[in-house]
Protein backbone atom coordinates (compact mmCIF):
# COMPACT_ATOMS: atom_id res chain seq x y z
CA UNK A 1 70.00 163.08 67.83
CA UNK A 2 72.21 161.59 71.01
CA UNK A 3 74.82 160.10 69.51
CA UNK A 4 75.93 156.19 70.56
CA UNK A 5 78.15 155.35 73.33
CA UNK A 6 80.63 153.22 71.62
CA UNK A 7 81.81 150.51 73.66
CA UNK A 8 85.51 150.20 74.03
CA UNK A 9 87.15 146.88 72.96
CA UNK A 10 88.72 144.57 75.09
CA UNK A 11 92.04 145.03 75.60
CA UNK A 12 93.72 141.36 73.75
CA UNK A 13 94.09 138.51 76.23
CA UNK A 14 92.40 140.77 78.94
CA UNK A 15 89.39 138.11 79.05
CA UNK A 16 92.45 135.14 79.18
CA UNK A 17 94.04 137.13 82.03
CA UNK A 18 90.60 137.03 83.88
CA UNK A 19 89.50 133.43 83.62
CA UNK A 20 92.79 132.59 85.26
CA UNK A 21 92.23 134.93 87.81
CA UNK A 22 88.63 133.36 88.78
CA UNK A 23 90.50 129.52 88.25
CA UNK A 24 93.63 131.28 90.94
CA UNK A 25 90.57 132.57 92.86
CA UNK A 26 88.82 129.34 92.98
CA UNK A 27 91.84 127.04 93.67
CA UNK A 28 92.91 129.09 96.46
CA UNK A 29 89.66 129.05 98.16
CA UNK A 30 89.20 125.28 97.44
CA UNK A 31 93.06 125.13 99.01
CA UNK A 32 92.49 127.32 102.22
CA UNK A 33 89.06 125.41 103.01
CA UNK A 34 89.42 121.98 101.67
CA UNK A 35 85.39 121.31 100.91
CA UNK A 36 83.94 121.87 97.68
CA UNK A 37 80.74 123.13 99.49
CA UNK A 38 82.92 126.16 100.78
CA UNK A 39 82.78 127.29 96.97
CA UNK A 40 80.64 129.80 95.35
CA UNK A 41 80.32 131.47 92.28
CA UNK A 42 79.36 134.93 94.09
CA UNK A 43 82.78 134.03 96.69
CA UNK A 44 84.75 133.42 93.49
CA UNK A 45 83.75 136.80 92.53
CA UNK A 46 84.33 138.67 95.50
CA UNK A 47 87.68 137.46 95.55
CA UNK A 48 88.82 138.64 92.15
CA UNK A 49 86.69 141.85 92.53
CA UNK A 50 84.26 141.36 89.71
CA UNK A 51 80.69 140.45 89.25
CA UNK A 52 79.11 137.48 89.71
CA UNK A 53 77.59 137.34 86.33
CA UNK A 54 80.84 138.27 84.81
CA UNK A 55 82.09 134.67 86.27
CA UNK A 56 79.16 133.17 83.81
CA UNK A 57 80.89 134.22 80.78
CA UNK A 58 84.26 132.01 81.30
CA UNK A 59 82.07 129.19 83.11
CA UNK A 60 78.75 127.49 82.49
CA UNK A 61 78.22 126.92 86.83
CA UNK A 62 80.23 126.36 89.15
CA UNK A 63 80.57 122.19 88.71
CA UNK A 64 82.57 123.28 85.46
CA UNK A 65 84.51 125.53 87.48
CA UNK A 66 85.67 122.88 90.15
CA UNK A 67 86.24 120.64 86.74
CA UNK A 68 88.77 123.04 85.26
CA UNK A 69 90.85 123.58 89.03
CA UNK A 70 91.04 119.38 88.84
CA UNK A 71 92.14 119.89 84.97
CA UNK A 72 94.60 122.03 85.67
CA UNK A 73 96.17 120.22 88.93
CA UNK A 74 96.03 117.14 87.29
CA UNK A 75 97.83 118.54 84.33
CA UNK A 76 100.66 120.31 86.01
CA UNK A 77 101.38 117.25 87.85
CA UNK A 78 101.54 115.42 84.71
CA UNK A 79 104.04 118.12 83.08
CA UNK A 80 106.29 118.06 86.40
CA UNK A 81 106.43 114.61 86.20
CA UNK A 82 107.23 114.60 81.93
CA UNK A 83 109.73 117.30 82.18
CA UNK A 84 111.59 115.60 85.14
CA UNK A 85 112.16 112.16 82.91
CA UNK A 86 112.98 114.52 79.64
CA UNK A 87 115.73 116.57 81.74
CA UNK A 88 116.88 113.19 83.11
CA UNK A 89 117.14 112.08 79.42
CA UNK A 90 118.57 114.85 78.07
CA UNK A 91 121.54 114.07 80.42
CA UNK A 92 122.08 111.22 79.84
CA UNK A 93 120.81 109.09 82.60
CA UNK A 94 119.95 105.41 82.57
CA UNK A 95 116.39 104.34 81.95
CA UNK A 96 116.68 103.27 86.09
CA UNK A 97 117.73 106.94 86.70
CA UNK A 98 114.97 108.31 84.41
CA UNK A 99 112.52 106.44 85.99
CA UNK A 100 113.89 107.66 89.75
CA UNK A 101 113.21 111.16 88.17
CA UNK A 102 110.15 110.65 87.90
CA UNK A 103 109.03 109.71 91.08
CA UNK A 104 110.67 112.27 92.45
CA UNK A 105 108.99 115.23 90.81
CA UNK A 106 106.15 113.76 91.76
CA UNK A 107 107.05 113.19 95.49
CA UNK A 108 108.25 116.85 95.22
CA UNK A 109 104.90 117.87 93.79
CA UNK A 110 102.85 116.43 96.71
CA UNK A 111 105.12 118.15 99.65
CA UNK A 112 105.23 121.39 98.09
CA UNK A 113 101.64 121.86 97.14
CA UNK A 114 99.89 119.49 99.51
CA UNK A 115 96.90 121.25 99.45
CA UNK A 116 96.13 121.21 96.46
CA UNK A 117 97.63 117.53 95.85
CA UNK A 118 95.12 116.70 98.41
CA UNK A 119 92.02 118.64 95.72
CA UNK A 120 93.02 115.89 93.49
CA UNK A 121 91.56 113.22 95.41
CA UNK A 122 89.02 114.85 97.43
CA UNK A 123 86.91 116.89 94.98
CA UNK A 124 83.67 115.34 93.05
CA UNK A 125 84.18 115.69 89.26
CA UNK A 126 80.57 115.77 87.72
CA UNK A 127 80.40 113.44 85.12
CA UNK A 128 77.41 115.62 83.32
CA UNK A 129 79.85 117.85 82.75
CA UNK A 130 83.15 115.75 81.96
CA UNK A 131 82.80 112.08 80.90
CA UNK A 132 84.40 109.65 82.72
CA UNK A 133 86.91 108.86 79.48
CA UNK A 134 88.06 112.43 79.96
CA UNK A 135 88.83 112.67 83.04
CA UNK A 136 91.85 115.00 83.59
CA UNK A 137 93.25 112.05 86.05
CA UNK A 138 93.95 110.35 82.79
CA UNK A 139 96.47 112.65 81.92
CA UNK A 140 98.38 111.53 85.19
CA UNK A 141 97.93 108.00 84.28
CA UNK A 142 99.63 108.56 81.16
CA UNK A 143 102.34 109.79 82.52
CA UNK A 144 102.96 106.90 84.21
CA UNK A 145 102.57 104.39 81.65
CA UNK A 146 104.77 106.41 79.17
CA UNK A 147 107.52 106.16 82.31
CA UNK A 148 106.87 102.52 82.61
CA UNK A 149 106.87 101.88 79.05
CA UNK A 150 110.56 104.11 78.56
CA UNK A 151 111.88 101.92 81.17
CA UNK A 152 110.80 98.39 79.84
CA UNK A 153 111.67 99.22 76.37
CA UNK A 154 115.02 99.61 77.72
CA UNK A 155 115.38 96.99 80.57
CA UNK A 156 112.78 94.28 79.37
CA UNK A 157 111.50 95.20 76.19
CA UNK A 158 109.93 92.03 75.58
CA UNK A 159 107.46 93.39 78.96
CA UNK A 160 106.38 96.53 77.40
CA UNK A 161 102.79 95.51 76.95
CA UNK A 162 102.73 95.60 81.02
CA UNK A 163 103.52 99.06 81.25
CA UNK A 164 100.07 100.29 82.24
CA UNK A 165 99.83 97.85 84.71
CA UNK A 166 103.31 98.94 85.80
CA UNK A 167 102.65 102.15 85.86
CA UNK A 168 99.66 102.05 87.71
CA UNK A 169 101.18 99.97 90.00
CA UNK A 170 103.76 102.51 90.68
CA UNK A 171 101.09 105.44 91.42
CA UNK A 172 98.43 103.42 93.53
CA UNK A 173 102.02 102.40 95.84
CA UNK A 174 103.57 106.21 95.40
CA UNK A 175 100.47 107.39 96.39
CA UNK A 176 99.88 104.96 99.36
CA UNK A 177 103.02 105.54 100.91
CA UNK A 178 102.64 109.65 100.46
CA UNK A 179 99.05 109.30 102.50
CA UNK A 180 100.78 107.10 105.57
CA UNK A 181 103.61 108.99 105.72
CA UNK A 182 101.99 112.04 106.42
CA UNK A 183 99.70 110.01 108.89
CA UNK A 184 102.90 109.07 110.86
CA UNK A 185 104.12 110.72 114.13
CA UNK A 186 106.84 113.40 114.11
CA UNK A 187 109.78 113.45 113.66
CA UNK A 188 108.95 110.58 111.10
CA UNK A 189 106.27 112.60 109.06
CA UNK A 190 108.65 115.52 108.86
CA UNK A 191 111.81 113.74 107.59
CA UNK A 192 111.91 113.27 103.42
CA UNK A 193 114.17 110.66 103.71
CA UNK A 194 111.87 107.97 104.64
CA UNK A 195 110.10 107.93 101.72
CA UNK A 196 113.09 108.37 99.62
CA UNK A 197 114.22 104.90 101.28
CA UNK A 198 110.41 103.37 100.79
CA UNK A 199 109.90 104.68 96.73
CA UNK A 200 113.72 103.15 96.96
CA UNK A 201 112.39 99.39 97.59
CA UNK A 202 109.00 99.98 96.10
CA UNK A 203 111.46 100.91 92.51
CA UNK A 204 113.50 97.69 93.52
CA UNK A 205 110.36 95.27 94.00
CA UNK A 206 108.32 96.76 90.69
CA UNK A 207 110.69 97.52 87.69
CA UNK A 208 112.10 94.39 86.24
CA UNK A 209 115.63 94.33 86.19
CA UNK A 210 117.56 95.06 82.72
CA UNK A 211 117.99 92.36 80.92
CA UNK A 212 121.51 91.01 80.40
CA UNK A 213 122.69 91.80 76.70
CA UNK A 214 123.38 87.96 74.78
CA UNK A 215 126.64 86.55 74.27
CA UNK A 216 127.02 87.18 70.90
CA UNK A 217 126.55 91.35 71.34
């Protein structure tokens, strides 16, 4: 009697190690050609130097692929932007300061990876597959209306109810400004400082200024 082949298990976190590899795969692809048409499942698998069916087993098709790149650009913006107003805190700073932080990691975020900051806004996100309540840009928006609401509670406390409007506010204008200025003629588009100067007034214009402390403290 032939005796049975046993198969050998996988080595732990080996399938972990892969889906990351097809999501680096996929992002980079989605980076280099900037059209979500430009993806495929067999490309995706060619790149990481596996099977196409072996792509099946991490995701369903490749609309939950493109899902999970947004999720995870959308999420590491969101922890760039967190960890810069913690660090900020941790020091120290003023809720102004914290606040400044903020924007800056996420100014930083869309020079240094503006291809991918660019995926954010230009990829469909299938709502068969995600519904619209859980979409990762929520996680972003959070961000910014637990940055809004950490400033009011310290500057106008009595204005904390407006800090999703605030903070959306804040990201429609941040984003705004990040789009023209990259529109702009050189050397304008290639110097930092003008946006520094226009999230400067935008900061000014938006968050309320602290409120005085009474008389009597």
């Amino acid at each position: 009697m032939k005796s049975q082949v046993k198969r050998v298990p996988n080595v732990r976190g080996e399938g972990e190690r892969l889906r990351q590899e097809i999501l680096d795969a996929a992002t980079r692809i989605l980076e280099e050609t900037g059209r979500e048409d430009a993806l495929s499942l067999r490309g995706v698998a060619r790149e990481v130097g596996i099977s196409a069916p072996s792509v099946y087993r991490h995701f369903k098709d490749k609309a939950d692929l493109v899902s999970t790149v947004l999720d995870a650009t959308y999420r590491a913006l969101a922890v760039a932007m967190r960890e810069a107003g913690e660090s900020a805190a941790a020091a120290g700073a003023d809720p102004w300061a914290r606040a400044r932080a903020t924007v800056t990691a996420y100014r930083r975020f869309a020079i240094d990876k503006p291809r991918r900051y660019r995926l954010m806004f230009s990829l469909e996100y299938e709502p068969q597959h995600h519904p619209s309540a859980d979409h990762p840009i929520g996680t972003v928006l959070q961000a910014w209306t637990d940055t809004a609401d950490a400033y009011l509670t310290e500057a106008a406390p009595d204005r904390r109810a407006e800090a999703q409007d605030l903070g959306i506010h804040l990201w429609t204008a941040l984003h705004g400004q990040l789009v023209l200025w990259r529109s702009l003629p050189s050397p304008v588009a290639g110097s930092e400082d003008v946006l520094i100067e226009l999230e400067e007034s935008l900061l000014r214009r938006l968050l309320p200024a602290p409120e005085a402390p009474s008389p009597t403290e």
